[in-house]
Structures are given as structure tokens and as C-alpha cells.
PDB file of N, CA and C in Angstrom:
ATOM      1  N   UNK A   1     -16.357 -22.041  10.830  1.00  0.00           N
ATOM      2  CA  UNK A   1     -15.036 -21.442  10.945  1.00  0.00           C
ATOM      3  C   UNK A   1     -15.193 -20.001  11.423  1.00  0.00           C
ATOM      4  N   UNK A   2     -14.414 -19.421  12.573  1.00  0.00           N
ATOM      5  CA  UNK A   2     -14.858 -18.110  12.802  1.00  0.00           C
ATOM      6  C   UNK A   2     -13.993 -17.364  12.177  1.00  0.00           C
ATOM      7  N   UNK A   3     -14.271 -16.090  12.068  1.00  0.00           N
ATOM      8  CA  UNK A   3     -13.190 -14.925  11.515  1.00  0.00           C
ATOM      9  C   UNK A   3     -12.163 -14.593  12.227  1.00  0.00           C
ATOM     10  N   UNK A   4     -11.252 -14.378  11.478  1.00  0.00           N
ATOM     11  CA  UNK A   4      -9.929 -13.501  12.462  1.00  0.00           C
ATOM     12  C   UNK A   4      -9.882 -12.588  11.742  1.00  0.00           C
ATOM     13  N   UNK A   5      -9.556 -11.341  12.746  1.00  0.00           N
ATOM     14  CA  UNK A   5      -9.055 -10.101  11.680  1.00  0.00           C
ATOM     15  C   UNK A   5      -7.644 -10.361  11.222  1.00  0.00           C
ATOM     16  N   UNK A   6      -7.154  -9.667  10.247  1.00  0.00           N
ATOM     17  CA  UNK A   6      -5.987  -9.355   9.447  1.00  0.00           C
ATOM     18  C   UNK A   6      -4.831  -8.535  10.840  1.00  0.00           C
ATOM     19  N   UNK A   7      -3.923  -9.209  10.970  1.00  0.00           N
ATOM     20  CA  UNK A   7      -2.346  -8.479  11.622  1.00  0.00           C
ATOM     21  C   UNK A   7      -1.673  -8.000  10.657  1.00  0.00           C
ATOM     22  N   UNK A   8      -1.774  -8.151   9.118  1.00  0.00           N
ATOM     23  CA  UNK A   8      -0.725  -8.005   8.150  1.00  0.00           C
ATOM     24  C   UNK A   8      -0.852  -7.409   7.290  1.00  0.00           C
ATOM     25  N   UNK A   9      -1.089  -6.411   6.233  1.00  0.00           N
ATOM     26  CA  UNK A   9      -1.211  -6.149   4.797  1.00  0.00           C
ATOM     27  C   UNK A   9      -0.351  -6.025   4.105  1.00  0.00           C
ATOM     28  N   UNK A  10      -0.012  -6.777   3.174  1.00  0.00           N
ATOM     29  CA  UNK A  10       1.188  -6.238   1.859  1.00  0.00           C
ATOM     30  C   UNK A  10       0.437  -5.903   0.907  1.00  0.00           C
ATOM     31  N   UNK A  11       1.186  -4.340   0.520  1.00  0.00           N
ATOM     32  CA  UNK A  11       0.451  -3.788  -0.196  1.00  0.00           C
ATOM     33  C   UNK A  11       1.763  -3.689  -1.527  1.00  0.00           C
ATOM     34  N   UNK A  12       1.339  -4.446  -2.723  1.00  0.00           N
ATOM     35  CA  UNK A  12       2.236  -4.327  -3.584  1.00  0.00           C
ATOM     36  C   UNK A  12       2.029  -3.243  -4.405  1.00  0.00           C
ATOM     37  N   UNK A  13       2.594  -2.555  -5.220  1.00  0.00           N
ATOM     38  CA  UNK A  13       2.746  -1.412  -5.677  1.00  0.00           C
ATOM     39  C   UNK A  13       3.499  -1.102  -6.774  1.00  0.00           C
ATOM     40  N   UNK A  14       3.155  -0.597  -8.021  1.00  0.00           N
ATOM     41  CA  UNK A  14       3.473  -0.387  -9.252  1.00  0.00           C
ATOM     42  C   UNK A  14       3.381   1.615  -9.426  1.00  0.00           C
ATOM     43  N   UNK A  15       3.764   2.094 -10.192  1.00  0.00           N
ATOM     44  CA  UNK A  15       3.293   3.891  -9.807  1.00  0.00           C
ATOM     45  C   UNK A  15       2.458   3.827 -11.528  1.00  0.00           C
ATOM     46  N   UNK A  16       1.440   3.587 -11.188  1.00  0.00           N
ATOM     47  CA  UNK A  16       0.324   3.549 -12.362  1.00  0.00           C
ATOM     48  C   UNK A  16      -1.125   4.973 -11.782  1.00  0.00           C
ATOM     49  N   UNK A  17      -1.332   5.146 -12.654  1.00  0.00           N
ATOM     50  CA  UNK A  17      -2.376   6.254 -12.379  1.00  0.00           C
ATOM     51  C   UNK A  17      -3.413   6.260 -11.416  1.00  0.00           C
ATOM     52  N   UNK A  18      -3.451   4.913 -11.045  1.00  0.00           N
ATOM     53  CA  UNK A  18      -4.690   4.438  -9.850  1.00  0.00           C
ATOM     54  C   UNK A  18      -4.156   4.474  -7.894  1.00  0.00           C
ATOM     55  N   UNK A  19      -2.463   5.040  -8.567  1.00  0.00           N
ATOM     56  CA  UNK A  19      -1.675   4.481  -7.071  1.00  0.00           C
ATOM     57  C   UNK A  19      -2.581   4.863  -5.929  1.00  0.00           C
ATOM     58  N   UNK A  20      -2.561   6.643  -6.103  1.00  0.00           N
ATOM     59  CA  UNK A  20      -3.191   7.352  -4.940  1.00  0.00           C
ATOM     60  C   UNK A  20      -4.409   6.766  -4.361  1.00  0.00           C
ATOM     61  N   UNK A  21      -5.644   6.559  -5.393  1.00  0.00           N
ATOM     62  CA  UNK A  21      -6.451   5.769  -4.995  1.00  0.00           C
ATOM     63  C   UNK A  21      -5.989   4.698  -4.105  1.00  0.00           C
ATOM     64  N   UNK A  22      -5.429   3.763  -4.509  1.00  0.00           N
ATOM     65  CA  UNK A  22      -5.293   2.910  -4.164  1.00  0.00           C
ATOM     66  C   UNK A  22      -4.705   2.592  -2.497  1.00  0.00           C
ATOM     67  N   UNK A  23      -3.763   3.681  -2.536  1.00  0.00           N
ATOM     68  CA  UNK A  23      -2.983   3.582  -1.066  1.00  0.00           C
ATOM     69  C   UNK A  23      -3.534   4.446  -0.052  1.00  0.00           C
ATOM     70  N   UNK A  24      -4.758   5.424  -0.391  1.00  0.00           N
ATOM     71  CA  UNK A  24      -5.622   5.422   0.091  1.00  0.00           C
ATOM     72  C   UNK A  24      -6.520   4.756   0.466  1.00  0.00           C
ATOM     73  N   UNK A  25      -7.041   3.649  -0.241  1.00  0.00           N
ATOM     74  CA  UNK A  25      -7.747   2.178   0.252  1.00  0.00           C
ATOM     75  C   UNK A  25      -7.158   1.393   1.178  1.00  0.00           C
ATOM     76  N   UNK A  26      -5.763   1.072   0.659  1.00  0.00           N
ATOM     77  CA  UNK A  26      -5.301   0.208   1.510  1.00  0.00           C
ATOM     78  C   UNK A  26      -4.782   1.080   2.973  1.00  0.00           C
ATOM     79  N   UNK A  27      -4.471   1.913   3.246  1.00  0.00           N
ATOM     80  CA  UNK A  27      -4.659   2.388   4.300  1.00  0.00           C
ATOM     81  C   UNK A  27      -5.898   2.704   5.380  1.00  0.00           C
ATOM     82  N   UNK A  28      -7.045   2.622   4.594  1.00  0.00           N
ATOM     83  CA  UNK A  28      -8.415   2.551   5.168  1.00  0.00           C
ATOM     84  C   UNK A  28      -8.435   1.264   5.790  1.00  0.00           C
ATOM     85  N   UNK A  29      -7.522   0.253   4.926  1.00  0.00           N
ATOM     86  CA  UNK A  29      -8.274  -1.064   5.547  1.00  0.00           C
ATOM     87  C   UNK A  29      -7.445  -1.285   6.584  1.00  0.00           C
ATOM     88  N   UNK A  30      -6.222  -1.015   6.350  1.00  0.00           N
ATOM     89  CA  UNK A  30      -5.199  -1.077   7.843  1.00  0.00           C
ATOM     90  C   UNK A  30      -5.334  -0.891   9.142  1.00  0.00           C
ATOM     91  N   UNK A  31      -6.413   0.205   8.450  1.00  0.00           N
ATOM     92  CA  UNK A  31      -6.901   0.844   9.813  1.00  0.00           C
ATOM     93  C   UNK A  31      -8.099   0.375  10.225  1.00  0.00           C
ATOM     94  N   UNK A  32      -8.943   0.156   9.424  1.00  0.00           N
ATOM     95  CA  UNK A  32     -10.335  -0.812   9.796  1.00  0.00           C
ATOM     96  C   UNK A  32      -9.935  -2.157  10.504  1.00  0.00           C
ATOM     97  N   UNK A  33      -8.939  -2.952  10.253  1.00  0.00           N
ATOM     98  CA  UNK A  33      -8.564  -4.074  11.115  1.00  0.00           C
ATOM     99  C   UNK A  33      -7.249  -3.906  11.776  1.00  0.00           C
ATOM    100  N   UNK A  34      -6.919  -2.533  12.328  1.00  0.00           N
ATOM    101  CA  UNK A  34      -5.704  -2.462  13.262  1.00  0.00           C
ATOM    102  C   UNK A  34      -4.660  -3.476  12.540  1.00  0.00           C
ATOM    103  N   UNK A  35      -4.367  -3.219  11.684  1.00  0.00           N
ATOM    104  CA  UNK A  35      -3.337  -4.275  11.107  1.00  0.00           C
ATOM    105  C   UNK A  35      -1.688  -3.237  10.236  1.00  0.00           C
ATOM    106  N   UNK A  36      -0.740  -3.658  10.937  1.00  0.00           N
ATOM    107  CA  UNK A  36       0.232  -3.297  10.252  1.00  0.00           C
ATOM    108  C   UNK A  36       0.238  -3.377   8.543  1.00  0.00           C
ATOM    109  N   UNK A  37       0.884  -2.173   8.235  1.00  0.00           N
ATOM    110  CA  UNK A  37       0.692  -2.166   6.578  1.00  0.00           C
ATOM    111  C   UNK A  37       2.281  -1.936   6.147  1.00  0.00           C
ATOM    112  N   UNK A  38       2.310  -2.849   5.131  1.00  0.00           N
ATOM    113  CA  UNK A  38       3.951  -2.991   4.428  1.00  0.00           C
ATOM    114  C   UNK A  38       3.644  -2.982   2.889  1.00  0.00           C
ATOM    115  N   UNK A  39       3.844  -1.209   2.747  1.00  0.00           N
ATOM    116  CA  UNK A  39       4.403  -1.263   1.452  1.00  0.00           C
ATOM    117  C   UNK A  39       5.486  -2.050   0.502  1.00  0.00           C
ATOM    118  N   UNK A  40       5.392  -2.588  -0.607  1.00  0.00           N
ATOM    119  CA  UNK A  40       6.384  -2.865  -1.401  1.00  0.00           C
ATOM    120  C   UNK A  40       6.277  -2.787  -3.156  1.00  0.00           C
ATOM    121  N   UNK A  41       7.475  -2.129  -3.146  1.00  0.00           N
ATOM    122  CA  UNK A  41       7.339  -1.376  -4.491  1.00  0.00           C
ATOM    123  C   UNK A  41       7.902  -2.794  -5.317  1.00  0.00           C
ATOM    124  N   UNK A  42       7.113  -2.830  -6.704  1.00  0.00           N
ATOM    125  CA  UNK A  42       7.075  -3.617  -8.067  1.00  0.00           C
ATOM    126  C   UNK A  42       7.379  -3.073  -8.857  1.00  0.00           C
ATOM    127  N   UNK A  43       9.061  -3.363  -9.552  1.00  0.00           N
ATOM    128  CA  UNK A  43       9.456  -2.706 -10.625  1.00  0.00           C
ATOM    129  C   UNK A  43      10.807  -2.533 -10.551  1.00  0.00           C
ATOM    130  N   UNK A  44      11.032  -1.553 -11.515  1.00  0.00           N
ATOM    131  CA  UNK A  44      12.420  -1.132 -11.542  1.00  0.00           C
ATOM    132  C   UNK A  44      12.705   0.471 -10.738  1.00  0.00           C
ATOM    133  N   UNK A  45      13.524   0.427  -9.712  1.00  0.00           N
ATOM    134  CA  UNK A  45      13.868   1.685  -8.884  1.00  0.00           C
ATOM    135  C   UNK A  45      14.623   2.792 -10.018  1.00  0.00           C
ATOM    136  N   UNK A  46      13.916   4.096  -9.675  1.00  0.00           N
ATOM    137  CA  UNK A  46      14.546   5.045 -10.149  1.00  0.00           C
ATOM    138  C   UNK A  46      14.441   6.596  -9.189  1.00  0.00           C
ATOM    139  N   UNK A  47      15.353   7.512  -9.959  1.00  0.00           N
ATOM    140  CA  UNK A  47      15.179   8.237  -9.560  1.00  0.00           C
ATOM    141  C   UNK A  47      13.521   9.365  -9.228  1.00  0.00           C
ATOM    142  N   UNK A  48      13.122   9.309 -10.469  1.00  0.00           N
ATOM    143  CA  UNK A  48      11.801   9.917 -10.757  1.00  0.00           C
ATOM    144  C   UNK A  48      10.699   9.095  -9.985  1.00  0.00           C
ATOM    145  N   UNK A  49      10.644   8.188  -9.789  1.00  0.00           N
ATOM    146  CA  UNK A  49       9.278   7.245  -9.101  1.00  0.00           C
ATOM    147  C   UNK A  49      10.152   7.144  -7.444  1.00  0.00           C
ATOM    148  N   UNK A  50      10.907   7.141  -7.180  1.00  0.00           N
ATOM    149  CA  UNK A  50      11.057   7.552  -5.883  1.00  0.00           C
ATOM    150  C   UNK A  50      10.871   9.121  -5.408  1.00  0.00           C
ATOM    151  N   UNK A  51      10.856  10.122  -6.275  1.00  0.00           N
ATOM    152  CA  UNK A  51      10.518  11.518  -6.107  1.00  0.00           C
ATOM    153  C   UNK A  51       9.098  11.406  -5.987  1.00  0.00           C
ATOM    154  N   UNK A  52       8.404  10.404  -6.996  1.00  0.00           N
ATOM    155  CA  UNK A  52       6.542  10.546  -6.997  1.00  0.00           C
ATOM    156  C   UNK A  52       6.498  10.085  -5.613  1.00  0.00           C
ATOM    157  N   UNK A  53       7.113   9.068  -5.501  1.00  0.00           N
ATOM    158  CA  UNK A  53       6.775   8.422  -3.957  1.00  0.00           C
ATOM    159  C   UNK A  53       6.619   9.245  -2.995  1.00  0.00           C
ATOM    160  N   UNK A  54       7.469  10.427  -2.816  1.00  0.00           N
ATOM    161  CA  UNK A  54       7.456  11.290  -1.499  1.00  0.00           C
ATOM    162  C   UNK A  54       6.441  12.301  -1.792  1.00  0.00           C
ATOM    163  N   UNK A  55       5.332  12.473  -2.972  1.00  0.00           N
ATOM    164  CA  UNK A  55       4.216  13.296  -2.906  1.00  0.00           C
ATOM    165  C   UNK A  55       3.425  12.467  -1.824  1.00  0.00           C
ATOM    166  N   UNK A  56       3.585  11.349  -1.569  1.00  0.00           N
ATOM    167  CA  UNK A  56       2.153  10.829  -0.521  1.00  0.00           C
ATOM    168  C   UNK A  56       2.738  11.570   0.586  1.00  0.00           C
TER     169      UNK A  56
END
């Protein structure tokens, strides 16, 4: 079976202490296989975790 690279990443998302890490990774890999990346947030929307959101 040969490899295909990745066109897609969903990157699901919770705002837990590991986020930054994390969306730092997954943006490495987006970019390691030219592949579109789609955030999506897990949880309940608020005001305060949409404010953390705009520190990235």
C-alpha cells in the first residue's frame, strides 16, 4: 500500500493547559504535509476562552 500525504487536519480543541503546546504541534504538522488545518473548539463557548483564544 503506498502512502499519501494528509490534505486535511482537524484539530479538536479543549483550552486545557497543554493547548499552546499543542497547536503548536499541530501546526508543525500542517505544514510538514502542506495540508489545510481546521480548528474546532470542544466545549461550552464563553466569553473568557474566546478572549484566551485570541492570545495565539
Amino acid at each position: 500500500m503506498a502512502f499519501s500525504s494528509f490534505k486535511k487536519l482537524l484539530f479538536g480543541f479543549a483550552f486545557s493547559p497543554s493547548l499552546r503546546a499543542n497547536v503548536f504541534e499541530v501546526t508543525r504538522l500542517a505544514s510538514f504535509f502542506n495540508a489545510e488545518l481546521i480548528f474546532v473548539h470542544v466545549g461550552e463557548k464563553t466569553t473568557r476562552k474566546k478572549l484566551n483564544l485570541k492570545l495565539f
